[in-house]
N, C-alpha and C. Protein backbone atom coordinates (compact mmCIF):
# COMPACT_ATOMS: atom_id res chain seq x y z
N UNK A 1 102.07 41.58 126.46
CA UNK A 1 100.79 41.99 125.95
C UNK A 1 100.55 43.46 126.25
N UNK A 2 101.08 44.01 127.67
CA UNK A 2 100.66 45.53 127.76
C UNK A 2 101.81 46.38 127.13
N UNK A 3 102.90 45.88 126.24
CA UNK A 3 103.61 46.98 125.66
C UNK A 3 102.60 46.86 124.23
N UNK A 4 101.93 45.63 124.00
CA UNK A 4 101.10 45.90 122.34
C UNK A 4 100.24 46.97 122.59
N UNK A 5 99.66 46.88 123.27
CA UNK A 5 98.52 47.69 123.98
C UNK A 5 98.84 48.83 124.01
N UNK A 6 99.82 49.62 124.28
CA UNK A 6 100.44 50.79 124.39
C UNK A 6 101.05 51.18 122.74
N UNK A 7 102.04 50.18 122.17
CA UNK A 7 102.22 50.71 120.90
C UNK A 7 100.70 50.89 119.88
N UNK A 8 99.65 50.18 120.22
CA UNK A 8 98.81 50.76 119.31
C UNK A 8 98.10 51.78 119.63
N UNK A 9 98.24 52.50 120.93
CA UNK A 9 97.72 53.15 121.49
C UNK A 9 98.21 54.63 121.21
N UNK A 10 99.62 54.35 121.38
CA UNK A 10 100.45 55.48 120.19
C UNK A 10 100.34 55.39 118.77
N UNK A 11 100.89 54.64 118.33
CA UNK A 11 99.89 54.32 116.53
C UNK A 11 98.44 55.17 116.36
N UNK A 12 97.49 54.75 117.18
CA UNK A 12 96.39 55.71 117.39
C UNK A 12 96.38 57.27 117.52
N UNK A 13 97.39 57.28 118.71
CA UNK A 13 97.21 59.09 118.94
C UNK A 13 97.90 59.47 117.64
N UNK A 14 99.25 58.99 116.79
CA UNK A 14 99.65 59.60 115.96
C UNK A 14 98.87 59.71 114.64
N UNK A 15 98.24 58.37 114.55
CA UNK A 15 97.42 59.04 113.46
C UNK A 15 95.93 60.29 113.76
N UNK A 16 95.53 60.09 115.30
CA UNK A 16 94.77 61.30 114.89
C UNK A 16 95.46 62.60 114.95
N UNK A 17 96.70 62.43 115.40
CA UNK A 17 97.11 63.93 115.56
C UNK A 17 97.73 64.27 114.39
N UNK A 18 97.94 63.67 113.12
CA UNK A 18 97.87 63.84 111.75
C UNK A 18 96.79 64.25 110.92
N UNK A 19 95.61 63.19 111.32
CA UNK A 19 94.33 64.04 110.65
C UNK A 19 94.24 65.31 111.24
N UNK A 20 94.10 65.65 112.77
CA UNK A 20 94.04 67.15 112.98
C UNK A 20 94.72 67.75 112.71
N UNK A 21 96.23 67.59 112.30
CA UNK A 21 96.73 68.48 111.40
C UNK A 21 96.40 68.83 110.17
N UNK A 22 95.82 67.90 109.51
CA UNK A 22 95.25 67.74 107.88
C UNK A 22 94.53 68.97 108.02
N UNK A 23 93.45 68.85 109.30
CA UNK A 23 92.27 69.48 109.23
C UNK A 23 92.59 70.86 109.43
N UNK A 24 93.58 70.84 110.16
CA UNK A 24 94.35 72.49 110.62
C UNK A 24 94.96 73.09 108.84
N UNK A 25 95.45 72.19 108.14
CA UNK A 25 96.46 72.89 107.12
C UNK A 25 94.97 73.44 106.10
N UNK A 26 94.14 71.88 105.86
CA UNK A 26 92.95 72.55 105.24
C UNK A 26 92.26 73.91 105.08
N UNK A 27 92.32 74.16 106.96
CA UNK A 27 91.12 75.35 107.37
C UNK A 27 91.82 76.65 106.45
N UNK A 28 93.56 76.50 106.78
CA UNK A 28 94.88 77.72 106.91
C UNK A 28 94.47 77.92 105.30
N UNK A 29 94.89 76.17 104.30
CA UNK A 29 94.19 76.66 102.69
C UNK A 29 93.15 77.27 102.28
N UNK A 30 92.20 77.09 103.08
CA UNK A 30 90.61 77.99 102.84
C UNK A 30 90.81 79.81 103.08
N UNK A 31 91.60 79.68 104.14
CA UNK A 31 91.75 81.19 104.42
C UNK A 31 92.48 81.86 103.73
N UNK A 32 93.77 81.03 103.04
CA UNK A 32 94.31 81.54 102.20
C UNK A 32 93.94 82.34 100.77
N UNK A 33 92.88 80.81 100.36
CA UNK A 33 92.31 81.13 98.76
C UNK A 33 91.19 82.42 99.44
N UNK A 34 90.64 82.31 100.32
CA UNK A 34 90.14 83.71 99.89
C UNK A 34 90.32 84.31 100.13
N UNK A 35 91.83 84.83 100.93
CA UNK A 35 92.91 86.56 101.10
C UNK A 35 92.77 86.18 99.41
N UNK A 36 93.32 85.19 99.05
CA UNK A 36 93.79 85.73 97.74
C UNK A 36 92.76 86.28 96.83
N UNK A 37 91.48 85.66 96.71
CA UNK A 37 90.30 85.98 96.25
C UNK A 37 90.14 87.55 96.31
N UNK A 38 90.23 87.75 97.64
CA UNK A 38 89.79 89.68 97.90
C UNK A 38 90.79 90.65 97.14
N UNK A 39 92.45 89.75 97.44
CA UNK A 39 92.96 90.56 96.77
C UNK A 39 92.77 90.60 95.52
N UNK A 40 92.83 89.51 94.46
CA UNK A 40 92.42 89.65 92.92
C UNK A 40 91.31 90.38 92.58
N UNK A 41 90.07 90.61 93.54
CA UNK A 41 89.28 91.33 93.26
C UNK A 41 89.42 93.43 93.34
N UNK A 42 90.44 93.33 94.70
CA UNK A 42 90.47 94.75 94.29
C UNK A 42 91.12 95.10 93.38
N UNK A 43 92.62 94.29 93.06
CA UNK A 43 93.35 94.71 92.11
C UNK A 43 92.38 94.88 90.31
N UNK A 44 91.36 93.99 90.43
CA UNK A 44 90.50 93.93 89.25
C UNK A 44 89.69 95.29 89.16
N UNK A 45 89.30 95.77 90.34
CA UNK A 45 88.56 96.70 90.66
C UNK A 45 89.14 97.91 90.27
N UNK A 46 90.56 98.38 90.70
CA UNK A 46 91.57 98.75 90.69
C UNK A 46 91.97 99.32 88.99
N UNK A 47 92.03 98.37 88.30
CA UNK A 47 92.17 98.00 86.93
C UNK A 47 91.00 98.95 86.14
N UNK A 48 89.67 98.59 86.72
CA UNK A 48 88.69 98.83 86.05
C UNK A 48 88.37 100.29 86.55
N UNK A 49 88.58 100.84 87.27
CA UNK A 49 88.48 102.37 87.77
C UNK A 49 89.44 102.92 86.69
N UNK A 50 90.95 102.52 87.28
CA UNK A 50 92.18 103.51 85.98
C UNK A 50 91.33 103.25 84.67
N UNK A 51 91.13 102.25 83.99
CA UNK A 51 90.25 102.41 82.60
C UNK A 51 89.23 102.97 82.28
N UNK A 52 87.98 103.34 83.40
CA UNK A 52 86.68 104.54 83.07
C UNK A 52 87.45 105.58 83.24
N UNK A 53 88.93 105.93 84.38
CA UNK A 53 89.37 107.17 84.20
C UNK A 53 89.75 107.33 82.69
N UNK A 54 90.30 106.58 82.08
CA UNK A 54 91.32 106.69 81.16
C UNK A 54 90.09 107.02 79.49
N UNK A 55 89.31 106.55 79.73
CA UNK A 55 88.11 106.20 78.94
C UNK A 55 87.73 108.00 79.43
N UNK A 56 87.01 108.14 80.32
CA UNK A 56 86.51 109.49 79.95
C UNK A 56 88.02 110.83 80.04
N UNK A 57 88.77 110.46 80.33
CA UNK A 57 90.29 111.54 80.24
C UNK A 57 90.30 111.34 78.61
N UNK A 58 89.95 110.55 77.71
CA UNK A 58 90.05 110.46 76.36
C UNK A 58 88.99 111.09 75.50
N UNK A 59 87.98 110.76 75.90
CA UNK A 59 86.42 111.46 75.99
C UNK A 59 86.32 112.75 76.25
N UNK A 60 87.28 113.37 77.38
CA UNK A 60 87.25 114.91 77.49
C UNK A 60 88.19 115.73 76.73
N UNK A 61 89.35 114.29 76.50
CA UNK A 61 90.34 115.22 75.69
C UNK A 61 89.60 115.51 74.10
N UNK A 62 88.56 114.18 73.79
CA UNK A 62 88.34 114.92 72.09
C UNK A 62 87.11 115.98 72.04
N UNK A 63 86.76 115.24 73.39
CA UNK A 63 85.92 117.24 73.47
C UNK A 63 86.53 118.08 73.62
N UNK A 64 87.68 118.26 74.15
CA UNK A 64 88.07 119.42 73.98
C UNK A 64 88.97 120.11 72.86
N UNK A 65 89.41 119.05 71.60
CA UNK A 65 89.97 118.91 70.80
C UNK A 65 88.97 119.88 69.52
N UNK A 66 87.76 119.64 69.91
CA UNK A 66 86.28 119.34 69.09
C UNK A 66 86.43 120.97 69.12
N UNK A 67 86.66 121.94 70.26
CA UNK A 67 86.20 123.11 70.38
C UNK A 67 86.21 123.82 68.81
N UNK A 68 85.87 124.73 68.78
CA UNK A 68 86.04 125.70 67.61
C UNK A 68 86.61 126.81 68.16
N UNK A 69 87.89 127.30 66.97
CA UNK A 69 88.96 128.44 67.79
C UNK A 69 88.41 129.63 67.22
N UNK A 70 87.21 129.92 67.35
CA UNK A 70 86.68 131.50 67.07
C UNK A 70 86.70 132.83 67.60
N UNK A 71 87.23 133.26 67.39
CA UNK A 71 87.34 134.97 68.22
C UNK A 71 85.93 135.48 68.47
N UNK A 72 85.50 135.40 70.00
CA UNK A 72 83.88 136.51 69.56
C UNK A 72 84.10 137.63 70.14
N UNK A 73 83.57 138.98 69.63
CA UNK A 73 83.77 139.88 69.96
C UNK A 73 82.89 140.19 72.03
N UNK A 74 83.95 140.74 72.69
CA UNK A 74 83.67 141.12 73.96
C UNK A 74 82.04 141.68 74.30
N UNK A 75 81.57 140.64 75.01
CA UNK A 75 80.19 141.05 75.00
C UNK A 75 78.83 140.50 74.74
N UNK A 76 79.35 139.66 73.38
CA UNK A 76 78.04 139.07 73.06
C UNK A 76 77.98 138.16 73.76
N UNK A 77 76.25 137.64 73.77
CA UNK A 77 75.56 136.94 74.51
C UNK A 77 75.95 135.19 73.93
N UNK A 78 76.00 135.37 72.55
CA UNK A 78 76.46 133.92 71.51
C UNK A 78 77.20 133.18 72.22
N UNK A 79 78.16 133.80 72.70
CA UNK A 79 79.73 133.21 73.03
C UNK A 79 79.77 132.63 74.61
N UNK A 80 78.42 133.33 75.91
CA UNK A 80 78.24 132.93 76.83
C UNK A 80 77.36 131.31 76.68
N UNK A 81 76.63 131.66 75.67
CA UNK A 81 75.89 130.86 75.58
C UNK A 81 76.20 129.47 74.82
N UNK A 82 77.24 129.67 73.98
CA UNK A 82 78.18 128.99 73.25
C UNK A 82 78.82 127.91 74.50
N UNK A 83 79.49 128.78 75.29
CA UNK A 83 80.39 127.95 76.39
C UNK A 83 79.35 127.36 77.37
N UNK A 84 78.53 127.81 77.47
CA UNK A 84 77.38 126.96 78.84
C UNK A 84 77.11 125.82 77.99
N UNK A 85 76.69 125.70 77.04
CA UNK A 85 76.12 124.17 76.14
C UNK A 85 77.59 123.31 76.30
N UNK A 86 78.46 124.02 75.26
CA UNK A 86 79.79 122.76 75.33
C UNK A 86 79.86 122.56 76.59
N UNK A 87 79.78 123.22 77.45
CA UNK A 87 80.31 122.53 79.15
C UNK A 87 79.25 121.24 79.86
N UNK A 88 77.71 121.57 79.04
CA UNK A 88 76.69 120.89 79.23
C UNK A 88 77.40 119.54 78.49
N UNK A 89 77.94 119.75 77.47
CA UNK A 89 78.16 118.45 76.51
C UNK A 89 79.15 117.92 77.20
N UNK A 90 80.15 118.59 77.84
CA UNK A 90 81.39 118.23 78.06
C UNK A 90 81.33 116.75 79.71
N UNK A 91 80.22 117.27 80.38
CA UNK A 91 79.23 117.26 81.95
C UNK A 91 78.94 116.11 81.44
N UNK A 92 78.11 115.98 80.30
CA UNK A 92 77.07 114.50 79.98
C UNK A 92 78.23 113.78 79.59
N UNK A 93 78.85 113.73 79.05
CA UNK A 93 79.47 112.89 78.24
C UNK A 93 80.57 112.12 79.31
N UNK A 94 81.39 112.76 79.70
CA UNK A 94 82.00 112.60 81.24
C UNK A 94 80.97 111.45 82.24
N UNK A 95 80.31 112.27 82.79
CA UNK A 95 79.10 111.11 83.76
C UNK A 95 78.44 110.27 82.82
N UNK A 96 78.36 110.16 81.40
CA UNK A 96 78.21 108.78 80.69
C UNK A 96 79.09 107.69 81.07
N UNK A 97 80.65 108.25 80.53
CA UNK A 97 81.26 107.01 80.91
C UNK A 97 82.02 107.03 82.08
N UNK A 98 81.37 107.64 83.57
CA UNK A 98 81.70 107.51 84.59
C UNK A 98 80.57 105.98 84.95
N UNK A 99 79.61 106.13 84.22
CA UNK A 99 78.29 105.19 85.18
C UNK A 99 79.01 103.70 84.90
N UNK A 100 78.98 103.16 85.50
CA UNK A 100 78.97 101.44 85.67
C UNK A 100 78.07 101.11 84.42
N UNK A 101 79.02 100.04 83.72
CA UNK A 101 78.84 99.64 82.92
C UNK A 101 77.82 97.78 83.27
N UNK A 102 76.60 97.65 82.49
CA UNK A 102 76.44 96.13 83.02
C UNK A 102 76.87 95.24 81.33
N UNK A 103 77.29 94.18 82.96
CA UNK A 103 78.06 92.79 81.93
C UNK A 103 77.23 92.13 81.93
């Protein structure tokens, strides 16, 4: 009778020391999915930065495509004043599609 007593007694410890393993592999899966979570998020993040770069690097290139190739003569005021606006246009248009976009 005291070896039954003992085999269920082991029967016992082994099954809880199975559930606490369960409970151990569980916790290790939780921590896992969300390393992985953070990482998919920067790489998304990541993604979405190179594309507003790429978005206004395209944006500055057809502004600058846009220029007009005019000769002004040395001096005039037109031609200072000419380049301060396009640079104004060039400024807005840039920090347009720098701002965060909402989804």
């Amino acid at each position: 009778m005291q070896r039954n007593l003992n085999r269920m007694n082991a029967l016992e410890l082994r099954k809880q020391l199975l559930i606490a393993e369960s409970e151990l592999n569980r916790i290790r899966l939780t921590a896992e999915r969300t390393a992985l979570h953070a990482g998919l998020k920067t790489i998304t993040h990541g993604a979405t930065t190179v594309g507003t770069i790429a978005s206004s690097a395209a944006i500055l290139a057809t502004n600058l495509a846009a220029v007009p190739r005019k000769q002004h003569a040395a001096g005039t005021n037109s031609f200072w004043l000419h380049t301060a606006l396009y640079g104004a246009v060039l400024i807005s248009s840039v920090w347009l599609a720098l701002l965060p976009r909402k989804s």
